[in-house]
Protein backbone atom coordinates (compact mmCIF):
# COMPACT_ATOMS: atom_id res chain seq x y z
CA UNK A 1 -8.71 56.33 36.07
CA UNK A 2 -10.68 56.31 32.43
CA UNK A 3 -12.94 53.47 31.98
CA UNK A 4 -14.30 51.32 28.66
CA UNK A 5 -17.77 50.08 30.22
CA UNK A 6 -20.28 47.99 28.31
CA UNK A 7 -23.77 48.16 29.56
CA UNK A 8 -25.97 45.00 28.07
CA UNK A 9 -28.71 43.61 27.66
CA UNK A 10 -31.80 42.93 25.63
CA UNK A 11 -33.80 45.23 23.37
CA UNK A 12 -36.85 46.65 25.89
CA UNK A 13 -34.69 46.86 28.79
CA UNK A 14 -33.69 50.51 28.91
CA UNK A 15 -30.56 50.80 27.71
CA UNK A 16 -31.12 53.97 25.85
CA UNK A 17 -32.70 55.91 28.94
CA UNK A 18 -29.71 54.41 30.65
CA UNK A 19 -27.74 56.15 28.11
CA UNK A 20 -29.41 59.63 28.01
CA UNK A 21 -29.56 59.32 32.08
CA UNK A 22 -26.09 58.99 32.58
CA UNK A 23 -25.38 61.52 29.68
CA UNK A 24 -27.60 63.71 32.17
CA UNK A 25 -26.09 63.04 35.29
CA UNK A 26 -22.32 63.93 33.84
CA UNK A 27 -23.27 66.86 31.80
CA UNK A 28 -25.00 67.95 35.18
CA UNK A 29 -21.58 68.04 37.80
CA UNK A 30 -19.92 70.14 34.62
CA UNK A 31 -18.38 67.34 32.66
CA UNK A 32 -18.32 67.52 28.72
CA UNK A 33 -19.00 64.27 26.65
CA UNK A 34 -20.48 63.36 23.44
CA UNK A 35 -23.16 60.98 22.29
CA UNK A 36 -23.04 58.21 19.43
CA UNK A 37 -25.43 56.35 18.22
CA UNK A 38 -26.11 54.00 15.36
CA UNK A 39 -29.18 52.51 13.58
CA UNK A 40 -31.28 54.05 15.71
CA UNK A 41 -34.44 53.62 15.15
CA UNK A 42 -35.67 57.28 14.84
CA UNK A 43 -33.32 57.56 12.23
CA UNK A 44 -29.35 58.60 11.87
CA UNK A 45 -27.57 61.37 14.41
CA UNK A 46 -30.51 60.64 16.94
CA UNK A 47 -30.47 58.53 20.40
CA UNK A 48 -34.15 57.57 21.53
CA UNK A 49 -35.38 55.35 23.81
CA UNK A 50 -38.89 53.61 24.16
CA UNK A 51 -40.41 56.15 26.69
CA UNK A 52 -40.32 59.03 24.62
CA UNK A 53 -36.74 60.74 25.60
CA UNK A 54 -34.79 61.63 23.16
CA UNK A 55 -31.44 63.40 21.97
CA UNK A 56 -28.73 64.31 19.19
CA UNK A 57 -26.13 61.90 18.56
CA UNK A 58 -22.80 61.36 16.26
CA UNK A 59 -24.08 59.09 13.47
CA UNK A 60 -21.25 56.26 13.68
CA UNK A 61 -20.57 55.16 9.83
CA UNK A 62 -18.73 52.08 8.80
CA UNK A 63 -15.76 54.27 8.68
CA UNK A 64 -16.12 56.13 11.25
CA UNK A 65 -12.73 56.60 13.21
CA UNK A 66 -13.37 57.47 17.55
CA UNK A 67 -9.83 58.43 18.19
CA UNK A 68 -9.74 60.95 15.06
CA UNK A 69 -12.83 62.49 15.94
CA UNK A 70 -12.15 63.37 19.44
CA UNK A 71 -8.28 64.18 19.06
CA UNK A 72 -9.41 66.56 16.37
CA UNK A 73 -11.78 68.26 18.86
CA UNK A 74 -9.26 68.34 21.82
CA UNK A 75 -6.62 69.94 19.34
CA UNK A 76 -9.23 72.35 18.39
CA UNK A 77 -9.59 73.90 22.18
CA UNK A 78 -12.22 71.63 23.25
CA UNK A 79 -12.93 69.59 25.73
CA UNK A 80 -13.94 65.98 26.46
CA UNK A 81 -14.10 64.32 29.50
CA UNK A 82 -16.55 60.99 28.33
CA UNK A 83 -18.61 59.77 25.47
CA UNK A 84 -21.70 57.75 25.37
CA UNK A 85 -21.96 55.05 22.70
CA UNK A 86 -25.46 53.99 22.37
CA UNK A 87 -26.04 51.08 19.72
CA UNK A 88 -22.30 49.66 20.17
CA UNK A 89 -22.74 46.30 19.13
CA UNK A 90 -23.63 47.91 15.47
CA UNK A 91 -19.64 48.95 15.79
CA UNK A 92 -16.83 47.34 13.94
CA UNK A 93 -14.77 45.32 16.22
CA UNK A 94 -11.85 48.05 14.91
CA UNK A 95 -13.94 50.85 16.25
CA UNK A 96 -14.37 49.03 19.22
CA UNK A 97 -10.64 49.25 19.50
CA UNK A 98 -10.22 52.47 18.95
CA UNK A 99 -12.54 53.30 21.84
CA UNK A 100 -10.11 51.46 23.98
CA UNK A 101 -7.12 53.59 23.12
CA UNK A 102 -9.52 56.59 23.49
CA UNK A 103 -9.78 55.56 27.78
CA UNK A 104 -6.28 54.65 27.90
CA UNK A 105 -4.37 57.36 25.55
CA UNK A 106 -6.25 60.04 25.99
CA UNK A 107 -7.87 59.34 29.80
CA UNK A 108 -11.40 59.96 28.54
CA UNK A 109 -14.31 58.14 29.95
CA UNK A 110 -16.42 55.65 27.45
CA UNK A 111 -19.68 54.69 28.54
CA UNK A 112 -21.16 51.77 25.44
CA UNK A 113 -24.25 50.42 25.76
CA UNK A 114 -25.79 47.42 23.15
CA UNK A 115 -27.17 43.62 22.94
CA UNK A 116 -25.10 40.84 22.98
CA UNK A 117 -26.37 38.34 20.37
CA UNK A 118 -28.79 38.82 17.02
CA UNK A 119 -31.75 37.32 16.58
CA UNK A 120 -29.35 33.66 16.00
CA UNK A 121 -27.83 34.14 19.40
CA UNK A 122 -24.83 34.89 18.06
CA UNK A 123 -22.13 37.36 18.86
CA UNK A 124 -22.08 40.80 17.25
CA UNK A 125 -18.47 41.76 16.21
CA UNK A 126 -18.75 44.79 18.34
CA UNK A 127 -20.38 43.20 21.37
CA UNK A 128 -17.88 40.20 21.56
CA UNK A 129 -15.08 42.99 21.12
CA UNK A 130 -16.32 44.66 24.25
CA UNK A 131 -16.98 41.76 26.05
CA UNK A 132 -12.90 40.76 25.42
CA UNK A 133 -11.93 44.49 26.42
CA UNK A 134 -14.10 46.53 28.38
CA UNK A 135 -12.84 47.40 32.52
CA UNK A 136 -16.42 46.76 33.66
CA UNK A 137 -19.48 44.66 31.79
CA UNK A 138 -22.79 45.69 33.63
CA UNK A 139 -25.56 43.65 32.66
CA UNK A 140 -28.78 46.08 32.53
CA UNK A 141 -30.92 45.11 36.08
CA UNK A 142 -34.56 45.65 34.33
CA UNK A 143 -35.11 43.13 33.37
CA UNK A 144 -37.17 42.77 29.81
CA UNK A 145 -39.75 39.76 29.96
CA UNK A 146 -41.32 36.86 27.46
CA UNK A 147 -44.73 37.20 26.58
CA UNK A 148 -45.12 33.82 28.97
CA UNK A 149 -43.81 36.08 31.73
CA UNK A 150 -40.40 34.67 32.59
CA UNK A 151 -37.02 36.63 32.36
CA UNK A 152 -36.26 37.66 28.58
CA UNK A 153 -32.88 36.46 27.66
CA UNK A 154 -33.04 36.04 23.64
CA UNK A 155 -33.97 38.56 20.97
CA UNK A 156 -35.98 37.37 18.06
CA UNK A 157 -36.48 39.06 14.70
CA UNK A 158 -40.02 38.55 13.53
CA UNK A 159 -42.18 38.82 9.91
CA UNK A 160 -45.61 39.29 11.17
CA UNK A 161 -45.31 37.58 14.11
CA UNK A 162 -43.53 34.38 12.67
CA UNK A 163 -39.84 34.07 14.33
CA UNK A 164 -37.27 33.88 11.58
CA UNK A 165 -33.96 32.21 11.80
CA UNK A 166 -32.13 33.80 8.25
CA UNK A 167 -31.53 37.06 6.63
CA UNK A 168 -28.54 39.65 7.13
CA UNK A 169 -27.23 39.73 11.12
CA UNK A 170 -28.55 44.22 10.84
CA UNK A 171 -32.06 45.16 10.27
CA UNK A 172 -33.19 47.88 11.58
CA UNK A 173 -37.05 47.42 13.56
CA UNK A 174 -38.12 47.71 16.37
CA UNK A 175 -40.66 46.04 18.88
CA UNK A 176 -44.06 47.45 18.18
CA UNK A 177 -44.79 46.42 14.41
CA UNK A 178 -47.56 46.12 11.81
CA UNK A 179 -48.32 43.04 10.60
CA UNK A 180 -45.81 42.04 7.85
CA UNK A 181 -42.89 44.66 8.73
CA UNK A 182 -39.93 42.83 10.16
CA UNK A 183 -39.97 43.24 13.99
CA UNK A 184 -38.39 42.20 16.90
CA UNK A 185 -39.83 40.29 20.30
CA UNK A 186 -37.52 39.60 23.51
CA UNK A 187 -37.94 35.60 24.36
CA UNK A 188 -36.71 33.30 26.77
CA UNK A 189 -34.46 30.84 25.75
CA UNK A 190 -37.34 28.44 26.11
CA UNK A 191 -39.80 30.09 23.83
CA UNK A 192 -36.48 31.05 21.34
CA UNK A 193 -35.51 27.63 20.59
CA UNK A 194 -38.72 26.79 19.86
CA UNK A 195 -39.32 29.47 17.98
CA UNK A 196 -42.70 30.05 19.75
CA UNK A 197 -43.55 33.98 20.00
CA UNK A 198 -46.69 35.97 21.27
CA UNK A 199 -48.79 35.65 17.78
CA UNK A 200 -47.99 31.89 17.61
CA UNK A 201 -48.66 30.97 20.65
CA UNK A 202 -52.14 32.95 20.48
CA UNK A 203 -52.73 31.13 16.90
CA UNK A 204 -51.74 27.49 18.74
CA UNK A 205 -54.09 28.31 21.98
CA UNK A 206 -56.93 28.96 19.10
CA UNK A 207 -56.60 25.75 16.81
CA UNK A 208 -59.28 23.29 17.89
CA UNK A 209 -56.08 20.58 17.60
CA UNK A 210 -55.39 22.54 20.90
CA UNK A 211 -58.77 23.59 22.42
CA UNK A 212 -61.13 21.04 22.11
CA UNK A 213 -64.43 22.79 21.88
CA UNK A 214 -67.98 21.42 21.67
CA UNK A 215 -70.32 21.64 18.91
CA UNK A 216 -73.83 23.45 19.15
């Protein structure tokens, strides 16, 4: 039988090679599926991942309709046998819905992969749609770490290395920044509620409040 699977995790844990693998592996034993992606951050109708791979995607628009799009292709002669959502907790919880009745209406395989919570910890719409309908949730097993070492469980949107806690739930960055663009860094919870990333806690192990040094 069709599944709805959501593969999650945090941003640096390889959810998009997880995505173009699997798109690899299928495509490989014959089957025919089609990528989606949105907000990605080499720019629209693109999946890429951190190590370099990279592939042509389905932009998904705030409008964009799953079931339409693929019934139109399967009236047309084609074929479809799964799709692979990168990016879905930038989906509408409508579209989320949609993907649903794609598995169970039209027996097609859906493959999602995306984070959880923004940089407040909260739910996306998308996410917390999947997480309420999906067969299978498969929480990603590499596992992304703090800058202290431990297990990175929180994503934090940066401005030059400061943690922020407002501004719209979407902006697009990613995790290697210049100083001063927006960014993100992957935190334990520990580090995340105290809002305590890798260039503040550098700047705090430098102040003399922290170090004691002597004087010449």
């Amino acid at each position: 039988m069709a599944e709805l699977v959501f593969f999650s995790g945090t941003m640096d844990c390889g959810k998009s090679t997880l995505a173009l693998q699997m798109n690899h592996n299928h495509a490989a034993r014959g089957r025919q599926g089609i990528i989606f992606a949105r907000h990605d951050r080499a720019g629209a109708s693109t999946i890429s991942s951190r190590l370099g791979l990279k592939a042509d995607a389905v932009e998904v628009t705030d409008g964009f309709e799953f079931q339409h799009y693929v019934v139109q292709l399967l009236s047309a002669g084609g074929k479809v046998d799964y799709l692979i959502c990168d990016e879905a907790n930038f989906y509408a919880a409508e579209q989320v819905d949609q993907l649903a009745r794609v598995v169970d209406e039209l027996g097609i395989d859906v493959f999602t992969f995306g984070i959880t919570t923004d940089f407040r910890t909260r739910l996306f719409p998308g996410s917390q749609r999947l997480l309420e309908l999906a067969d299978r949730v498969e929480v990603l097993q590499v596992q992304a770490l703090c800058w202290c070492g431990a297990r990175a469980t929180h994503n934090a949107r940066t401005v030059g290395g400061v943690m922020v806690v407002e501004g719209p739930q979407v902006v697009v960055g990613d995790v290697a920044v210049n100083q001063d663009e927006v960014g993100y860094e992957v935190l334990c919870r520990r580090h995340h509620r105290r809002r305590l990333t890798a260039a503040t806690a550098r700047a705090a192990a430098l102040s003399p409040d922290v170090l004691p040094f002597e004087q010449a």
